[in-house]
C-alpha atoms as a PDB file:
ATOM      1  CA  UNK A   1      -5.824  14.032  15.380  1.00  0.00           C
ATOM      2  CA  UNK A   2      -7.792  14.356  18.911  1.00  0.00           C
ATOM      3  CA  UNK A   3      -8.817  10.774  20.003  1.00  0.00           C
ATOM      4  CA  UNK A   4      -6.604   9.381  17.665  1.00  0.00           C
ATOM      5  CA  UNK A   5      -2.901   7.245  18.609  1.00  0.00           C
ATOM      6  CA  UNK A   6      -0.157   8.362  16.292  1.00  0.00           C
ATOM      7  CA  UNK A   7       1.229   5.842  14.655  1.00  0.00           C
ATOM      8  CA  UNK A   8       4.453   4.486  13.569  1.00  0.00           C
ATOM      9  CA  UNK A   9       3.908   2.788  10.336  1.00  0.00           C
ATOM     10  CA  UNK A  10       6.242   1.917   7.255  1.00  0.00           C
ATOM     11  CA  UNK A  11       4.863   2.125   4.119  1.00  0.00           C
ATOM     12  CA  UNK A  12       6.118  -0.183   1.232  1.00  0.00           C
ATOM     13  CA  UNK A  13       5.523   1.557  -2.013  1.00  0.00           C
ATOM     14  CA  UNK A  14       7.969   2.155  -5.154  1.00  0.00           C
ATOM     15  CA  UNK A  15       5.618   4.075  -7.524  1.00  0.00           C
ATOM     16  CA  UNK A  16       5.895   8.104  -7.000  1.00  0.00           C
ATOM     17  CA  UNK A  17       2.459   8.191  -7.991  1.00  0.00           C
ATOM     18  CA  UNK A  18       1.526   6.024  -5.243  1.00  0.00           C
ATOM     19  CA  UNK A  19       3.565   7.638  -2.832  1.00  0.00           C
ATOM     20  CA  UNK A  20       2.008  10.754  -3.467  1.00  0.00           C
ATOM     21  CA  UNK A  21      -1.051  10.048  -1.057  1.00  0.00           C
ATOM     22  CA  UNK A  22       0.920   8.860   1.885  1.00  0.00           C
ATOM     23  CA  UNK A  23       1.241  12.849   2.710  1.00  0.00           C
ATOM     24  CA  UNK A  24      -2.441  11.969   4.231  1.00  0.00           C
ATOM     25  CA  UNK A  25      -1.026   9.420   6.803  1.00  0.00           C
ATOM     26  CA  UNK A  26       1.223  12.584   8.210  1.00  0.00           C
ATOM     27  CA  UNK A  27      -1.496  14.743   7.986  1.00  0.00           C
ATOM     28  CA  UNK A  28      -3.665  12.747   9.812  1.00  0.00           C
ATOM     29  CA  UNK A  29      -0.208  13.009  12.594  1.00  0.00           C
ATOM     30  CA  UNK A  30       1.196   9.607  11.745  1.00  0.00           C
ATOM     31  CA  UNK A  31       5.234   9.207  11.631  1.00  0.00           C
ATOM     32  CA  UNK A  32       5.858   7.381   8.481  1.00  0.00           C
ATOM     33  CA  UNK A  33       8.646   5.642   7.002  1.00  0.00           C
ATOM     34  CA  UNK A  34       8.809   4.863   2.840  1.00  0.00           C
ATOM     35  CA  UNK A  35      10.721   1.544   1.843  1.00  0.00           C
ATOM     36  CA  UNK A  36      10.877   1.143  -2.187  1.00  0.00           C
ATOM     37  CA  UNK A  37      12.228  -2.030  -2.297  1.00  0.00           C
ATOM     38  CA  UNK A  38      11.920  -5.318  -0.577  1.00  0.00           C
ATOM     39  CA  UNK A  39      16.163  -4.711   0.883  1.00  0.00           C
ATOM     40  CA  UNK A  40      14.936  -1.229   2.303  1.00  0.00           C
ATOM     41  CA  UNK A  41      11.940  -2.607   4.187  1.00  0.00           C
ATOM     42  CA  UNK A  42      13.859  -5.277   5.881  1.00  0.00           C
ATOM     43  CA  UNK A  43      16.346  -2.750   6.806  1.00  0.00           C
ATOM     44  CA  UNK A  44      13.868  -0.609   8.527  1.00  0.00           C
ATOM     45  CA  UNK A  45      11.846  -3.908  10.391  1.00  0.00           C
ATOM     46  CA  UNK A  46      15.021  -5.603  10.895  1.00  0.00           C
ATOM     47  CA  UNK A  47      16.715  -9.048  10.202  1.00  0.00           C
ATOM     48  CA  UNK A  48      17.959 -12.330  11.847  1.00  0.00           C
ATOM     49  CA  UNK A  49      21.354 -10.086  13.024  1.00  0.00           C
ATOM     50  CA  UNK A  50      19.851  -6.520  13.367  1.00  0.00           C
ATOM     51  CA  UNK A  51      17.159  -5.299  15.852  1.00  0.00           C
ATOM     52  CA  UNK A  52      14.770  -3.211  13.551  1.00  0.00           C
ATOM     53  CA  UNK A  53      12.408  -0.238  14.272  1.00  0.00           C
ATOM     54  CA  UNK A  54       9.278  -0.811  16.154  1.00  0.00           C
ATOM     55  CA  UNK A  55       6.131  -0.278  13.840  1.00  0.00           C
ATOM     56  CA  UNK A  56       2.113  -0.407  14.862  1.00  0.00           C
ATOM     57  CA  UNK A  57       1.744  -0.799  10.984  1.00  0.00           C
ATOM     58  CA  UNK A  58       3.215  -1.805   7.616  1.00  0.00           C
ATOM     59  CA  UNK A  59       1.277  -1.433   4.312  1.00  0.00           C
ATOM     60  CA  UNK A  60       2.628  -2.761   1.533  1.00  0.00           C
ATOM     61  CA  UNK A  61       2.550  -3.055  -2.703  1.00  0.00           C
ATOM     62  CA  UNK A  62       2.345  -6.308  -3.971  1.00  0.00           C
ATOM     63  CA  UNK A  63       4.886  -6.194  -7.022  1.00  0.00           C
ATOM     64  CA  UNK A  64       8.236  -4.471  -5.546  1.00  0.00           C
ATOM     65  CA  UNK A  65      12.133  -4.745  -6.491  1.00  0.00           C
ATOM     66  CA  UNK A  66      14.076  -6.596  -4.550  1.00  0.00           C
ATOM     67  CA  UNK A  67      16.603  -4.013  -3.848  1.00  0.00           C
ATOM     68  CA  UNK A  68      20.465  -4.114  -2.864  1.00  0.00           C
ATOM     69  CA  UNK A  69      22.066  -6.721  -0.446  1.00  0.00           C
ATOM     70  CA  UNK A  70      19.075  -8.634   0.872  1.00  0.00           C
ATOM     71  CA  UNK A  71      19.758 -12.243  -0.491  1.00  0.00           C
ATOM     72  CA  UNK A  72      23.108 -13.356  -2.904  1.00  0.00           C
ATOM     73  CA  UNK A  73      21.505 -13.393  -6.535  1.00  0.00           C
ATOM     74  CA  UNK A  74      24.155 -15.475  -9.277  1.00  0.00           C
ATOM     75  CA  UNK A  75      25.698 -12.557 -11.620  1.00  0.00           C
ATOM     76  CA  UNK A  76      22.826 -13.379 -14.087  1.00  0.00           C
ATOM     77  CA  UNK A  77      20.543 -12.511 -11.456  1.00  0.00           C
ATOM     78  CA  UNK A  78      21.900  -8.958 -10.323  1.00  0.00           C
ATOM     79  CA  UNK A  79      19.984  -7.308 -13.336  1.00  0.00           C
ATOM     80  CA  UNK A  80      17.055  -8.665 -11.817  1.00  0.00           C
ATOM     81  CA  UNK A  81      17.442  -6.740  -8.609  1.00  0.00           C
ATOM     82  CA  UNK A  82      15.413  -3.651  -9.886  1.00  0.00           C
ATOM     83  CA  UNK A  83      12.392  -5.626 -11.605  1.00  0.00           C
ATOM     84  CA  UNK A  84       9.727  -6.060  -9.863  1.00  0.00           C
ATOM     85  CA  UNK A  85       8.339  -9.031  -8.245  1.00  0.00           C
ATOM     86  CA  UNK A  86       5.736 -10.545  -5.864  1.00  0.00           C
ATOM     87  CA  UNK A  87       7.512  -9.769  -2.729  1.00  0.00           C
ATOM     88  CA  UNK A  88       4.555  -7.994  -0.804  1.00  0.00           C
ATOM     89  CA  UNK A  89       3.861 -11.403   0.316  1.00  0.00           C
ATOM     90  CA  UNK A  90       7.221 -11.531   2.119  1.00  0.00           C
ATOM     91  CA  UNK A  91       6.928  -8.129   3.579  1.00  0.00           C
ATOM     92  CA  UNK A  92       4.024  -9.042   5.172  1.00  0.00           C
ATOM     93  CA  UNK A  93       5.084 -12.331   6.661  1.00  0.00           C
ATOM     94  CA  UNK A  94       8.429 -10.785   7.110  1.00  0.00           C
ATOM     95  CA  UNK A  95       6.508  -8.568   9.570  1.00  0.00           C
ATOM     96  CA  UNK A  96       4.005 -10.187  10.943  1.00  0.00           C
ATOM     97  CA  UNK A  97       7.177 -12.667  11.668  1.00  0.00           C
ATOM     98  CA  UNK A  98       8.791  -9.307  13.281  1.00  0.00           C
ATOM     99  CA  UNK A  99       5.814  -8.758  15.636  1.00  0.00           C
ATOM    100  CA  UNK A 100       4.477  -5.524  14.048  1.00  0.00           C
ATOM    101  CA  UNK A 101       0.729  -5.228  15.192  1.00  0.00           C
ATOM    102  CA  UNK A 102      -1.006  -4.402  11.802  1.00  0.00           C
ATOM    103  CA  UNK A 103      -0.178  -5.485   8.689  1.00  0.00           C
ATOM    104  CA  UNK A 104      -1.952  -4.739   4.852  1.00  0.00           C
ATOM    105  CA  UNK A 105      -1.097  -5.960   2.061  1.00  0.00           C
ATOM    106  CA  UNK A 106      -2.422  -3.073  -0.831  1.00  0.00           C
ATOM    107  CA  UNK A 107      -2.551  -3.459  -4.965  1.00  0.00           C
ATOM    108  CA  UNK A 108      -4.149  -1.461  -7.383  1.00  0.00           C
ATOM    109  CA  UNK A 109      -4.246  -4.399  -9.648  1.00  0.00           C
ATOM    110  CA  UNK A 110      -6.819  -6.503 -10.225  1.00  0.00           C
ATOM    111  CA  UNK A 111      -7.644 -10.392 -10.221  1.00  0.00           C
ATOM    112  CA  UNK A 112      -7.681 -10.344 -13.921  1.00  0.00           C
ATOM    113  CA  UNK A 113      -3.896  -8.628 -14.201  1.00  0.00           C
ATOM    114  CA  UNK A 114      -2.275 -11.599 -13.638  1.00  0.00           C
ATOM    115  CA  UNK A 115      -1.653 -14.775 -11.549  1.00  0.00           C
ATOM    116  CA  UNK A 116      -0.483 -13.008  -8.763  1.00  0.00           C
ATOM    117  CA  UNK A 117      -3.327 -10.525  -8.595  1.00  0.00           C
ATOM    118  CA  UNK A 118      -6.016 -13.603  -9.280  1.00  0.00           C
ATOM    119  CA  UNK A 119      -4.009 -14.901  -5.841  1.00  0.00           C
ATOM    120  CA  UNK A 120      -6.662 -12.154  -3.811  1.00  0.00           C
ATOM    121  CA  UNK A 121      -9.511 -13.987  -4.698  1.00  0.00           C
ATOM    122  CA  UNK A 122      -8.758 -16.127  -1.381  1.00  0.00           C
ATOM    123  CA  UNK A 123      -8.710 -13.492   0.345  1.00  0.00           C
ATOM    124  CA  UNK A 124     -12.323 -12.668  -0.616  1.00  0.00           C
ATOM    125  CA  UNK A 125     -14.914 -13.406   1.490  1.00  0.00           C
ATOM    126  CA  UNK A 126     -18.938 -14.414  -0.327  1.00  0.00           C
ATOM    127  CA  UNK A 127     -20.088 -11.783   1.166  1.00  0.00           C
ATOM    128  CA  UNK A 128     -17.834  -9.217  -0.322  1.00  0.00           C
ATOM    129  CA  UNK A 129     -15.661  -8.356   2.043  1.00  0.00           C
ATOM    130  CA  UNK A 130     -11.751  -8.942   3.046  1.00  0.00           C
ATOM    131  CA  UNK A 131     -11.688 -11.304   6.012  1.00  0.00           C
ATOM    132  CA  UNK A 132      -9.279 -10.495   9.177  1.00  0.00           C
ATOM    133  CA  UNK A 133      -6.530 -12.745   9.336  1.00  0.00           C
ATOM    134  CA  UNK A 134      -3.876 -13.324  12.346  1.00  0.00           C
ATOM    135  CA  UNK A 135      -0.514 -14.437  11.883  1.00  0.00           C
ATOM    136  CA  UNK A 136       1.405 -14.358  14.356  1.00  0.00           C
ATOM    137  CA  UNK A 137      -0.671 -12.379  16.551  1.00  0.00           C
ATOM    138  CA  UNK A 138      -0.499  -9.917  13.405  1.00  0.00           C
ATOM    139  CA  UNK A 139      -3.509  -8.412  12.154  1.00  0.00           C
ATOM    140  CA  UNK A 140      -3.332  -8.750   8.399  1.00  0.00           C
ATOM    141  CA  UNK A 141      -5.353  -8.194   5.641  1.00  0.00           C
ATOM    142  CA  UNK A 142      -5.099  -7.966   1.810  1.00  0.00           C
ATOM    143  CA  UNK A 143      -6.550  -5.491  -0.694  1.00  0.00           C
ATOM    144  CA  UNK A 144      -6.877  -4.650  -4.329  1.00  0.00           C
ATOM    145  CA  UNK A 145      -8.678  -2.259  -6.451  1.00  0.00           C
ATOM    146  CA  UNK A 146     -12.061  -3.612  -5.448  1.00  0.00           C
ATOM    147  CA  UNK A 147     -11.641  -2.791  -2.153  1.00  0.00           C
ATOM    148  CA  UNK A 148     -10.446   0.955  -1.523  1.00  0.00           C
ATOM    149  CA  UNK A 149     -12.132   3.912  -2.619  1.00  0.00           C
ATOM    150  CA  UNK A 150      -9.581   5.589  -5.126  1.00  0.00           C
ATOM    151  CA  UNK A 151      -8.081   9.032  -4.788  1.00  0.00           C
ATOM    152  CA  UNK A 152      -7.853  11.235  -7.777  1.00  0.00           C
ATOM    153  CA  UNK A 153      -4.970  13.605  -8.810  1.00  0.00           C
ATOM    154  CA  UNK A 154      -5.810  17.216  -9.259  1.00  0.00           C
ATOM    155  CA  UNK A 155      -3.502  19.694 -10.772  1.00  0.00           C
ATOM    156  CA  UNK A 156      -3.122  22.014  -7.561  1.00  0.00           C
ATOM    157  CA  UNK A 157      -1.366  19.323  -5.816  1.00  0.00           C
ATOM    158  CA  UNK A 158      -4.517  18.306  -4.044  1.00  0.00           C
ATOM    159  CA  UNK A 159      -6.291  14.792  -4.438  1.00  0.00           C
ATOM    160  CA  UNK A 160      -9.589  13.661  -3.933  1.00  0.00           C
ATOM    161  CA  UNK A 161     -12.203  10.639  -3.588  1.00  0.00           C
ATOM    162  CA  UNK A 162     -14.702  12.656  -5.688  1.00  0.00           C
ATOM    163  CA  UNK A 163     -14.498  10.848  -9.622  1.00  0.00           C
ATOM    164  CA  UNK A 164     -14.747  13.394 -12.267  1.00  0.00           C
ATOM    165  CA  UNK A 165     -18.191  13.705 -13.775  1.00  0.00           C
ATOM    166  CA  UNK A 166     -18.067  13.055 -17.533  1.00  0.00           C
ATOM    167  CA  UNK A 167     -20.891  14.580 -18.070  1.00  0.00           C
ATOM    168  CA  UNK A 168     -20.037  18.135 -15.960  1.00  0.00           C
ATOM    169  CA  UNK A 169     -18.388  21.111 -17.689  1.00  0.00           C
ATOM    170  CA  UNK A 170     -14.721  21.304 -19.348  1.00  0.00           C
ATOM    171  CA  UNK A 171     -13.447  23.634 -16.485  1.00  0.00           C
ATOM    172  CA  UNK A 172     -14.716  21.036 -13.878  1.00  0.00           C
ATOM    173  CA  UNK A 173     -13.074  18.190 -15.698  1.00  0.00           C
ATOM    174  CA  UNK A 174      -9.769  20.458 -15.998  1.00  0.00           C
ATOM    175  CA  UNK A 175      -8.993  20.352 -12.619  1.00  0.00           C
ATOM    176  CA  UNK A 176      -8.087  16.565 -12.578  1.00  0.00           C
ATOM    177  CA  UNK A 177      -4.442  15.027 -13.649  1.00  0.00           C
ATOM    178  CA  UNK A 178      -4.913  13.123 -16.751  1.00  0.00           C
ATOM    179  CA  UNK A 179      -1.784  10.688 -18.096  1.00  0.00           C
ATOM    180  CA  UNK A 180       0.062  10.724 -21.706  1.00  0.00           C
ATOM    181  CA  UNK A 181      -3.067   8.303 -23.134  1.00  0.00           C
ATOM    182  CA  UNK A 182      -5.937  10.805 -21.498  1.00  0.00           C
ATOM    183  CA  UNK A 183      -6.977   8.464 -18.240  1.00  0.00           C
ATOM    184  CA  UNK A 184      -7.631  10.538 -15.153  1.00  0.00           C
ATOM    185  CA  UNK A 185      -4.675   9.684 -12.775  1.00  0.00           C
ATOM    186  CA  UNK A 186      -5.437   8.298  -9.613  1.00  0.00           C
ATOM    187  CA  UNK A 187      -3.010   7.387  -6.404  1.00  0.00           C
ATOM    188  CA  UNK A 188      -3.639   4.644  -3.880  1.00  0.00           C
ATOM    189  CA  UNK A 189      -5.679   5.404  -0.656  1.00  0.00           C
ATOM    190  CA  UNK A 190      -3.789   4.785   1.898  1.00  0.00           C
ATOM    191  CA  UNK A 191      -5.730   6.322   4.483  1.00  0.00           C
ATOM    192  CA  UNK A 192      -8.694   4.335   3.813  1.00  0.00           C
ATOM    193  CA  UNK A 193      -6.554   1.209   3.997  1.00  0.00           C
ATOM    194  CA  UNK A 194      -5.230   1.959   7.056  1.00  0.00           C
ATOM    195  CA  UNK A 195      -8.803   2.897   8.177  1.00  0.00           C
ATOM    196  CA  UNK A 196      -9.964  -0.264   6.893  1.00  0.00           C
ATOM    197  CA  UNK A 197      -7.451  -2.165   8.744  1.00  0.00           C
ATOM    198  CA  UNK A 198      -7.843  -0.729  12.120  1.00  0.00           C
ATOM    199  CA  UNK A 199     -12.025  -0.437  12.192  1.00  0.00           C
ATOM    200  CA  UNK A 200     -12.890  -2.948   9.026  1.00  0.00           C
ATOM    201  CA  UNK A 201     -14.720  -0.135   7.525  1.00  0.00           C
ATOM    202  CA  UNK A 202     -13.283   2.281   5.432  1.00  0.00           C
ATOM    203  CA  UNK A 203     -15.025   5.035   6.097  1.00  0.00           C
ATOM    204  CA  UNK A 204     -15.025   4.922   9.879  1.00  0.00           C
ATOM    205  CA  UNK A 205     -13.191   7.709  11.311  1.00  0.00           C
ATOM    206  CA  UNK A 206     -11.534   5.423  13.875  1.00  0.00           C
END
């Protein structure tokens, strides 16, 4: 990683899937942290009575269990603890609110999933592009698909950006992942995202 600052970052991400492709944060020499649910990542950036753990950067899902312990839930509630919800937004304030330096928001839905997903579309600039927002002296910025070039699953462990050709040979297409109803399997980016948060442009080598 010559000319490169290792980072600390936490990454907020409850799919395995998804997780998969943080391996290419500690490639690239970064010490990462993985918080699945909303309880964990407060844990690890700290609360109104604990000091948490300094981070340059937090990237976070959108829709993510709330976890054990964070906030009393009535009895009905409790079964709700695991289901998830539209808490990215609080990680992100939660962190920006906790001083950490970068901050991104990143779902692989899109803004016709859902209300919360049609919620990017502020953050959506007529030019095409994700503006750079500060909060809190917090760099923060929000993606979905549109945004990040997508990584795809091969079956020797491996992933890359390269989409499979439909058109190429069925030994070339056999190297990719494909799920139980036949779609190539893909895994967020979340190199490119940090990448895209540092420089504005994801393919910058920063």
């Amino acid at each position: 990683m010559e000319n490169k600052k290792q980072l600390e970052i936490l990454v907020v991400e409850d799919k395995p899937i998804n997780q998969r492709s943080i391996s290419q944060l500690k490639e690239e020499g970064h010490n990462v942290d993985i918080a699945e649910t909303f309880a964990e990542a407060v844990e690890y950036l700290g609360n109104e009575s604990k000091e948490g753990k300094k981070y340059d950067v937090v990237l976070t899902d959108m829709m993510l269990p709330l976890g054990e312990g964070i906030v009393n839930l009535s009895r009905q509630g409790e079964r709700e603890r695991y289901q998830e919800n539209a808490l990215g937004y609080a990680v992100a304030l939660h962190s920006a609110r906790k001083g950490v330096p970068m901050v991104a928001v990143v779902t692989d839905m899109n803004h016709h999933a859902g209300p919360i997903s049609a919620t990017f579309d502020l953050f959506y600039t007529e030019e095409g592009g994700r503006p750079i927002m500060t909060v809190n002296d917090s760099r923060l910025m929000m993606f979905d698909e549109r945004d990040l070039t997508r990584l795809y699953v091969l079956k020797d462990g491996n992933m890359t950006e390269d989409r499979p050709d439909y058109d190429a040979p069925e030994e070339e297409k056999e190297k990719y992942v494909k799920d139980e109803e036949g779609h190539y399997q893909t895994t967020k980016n979340w190199k490119a995202a940090l990448t895209k948060l540092i420089t504005g442009d994801e393919t910058s080598p920063y």
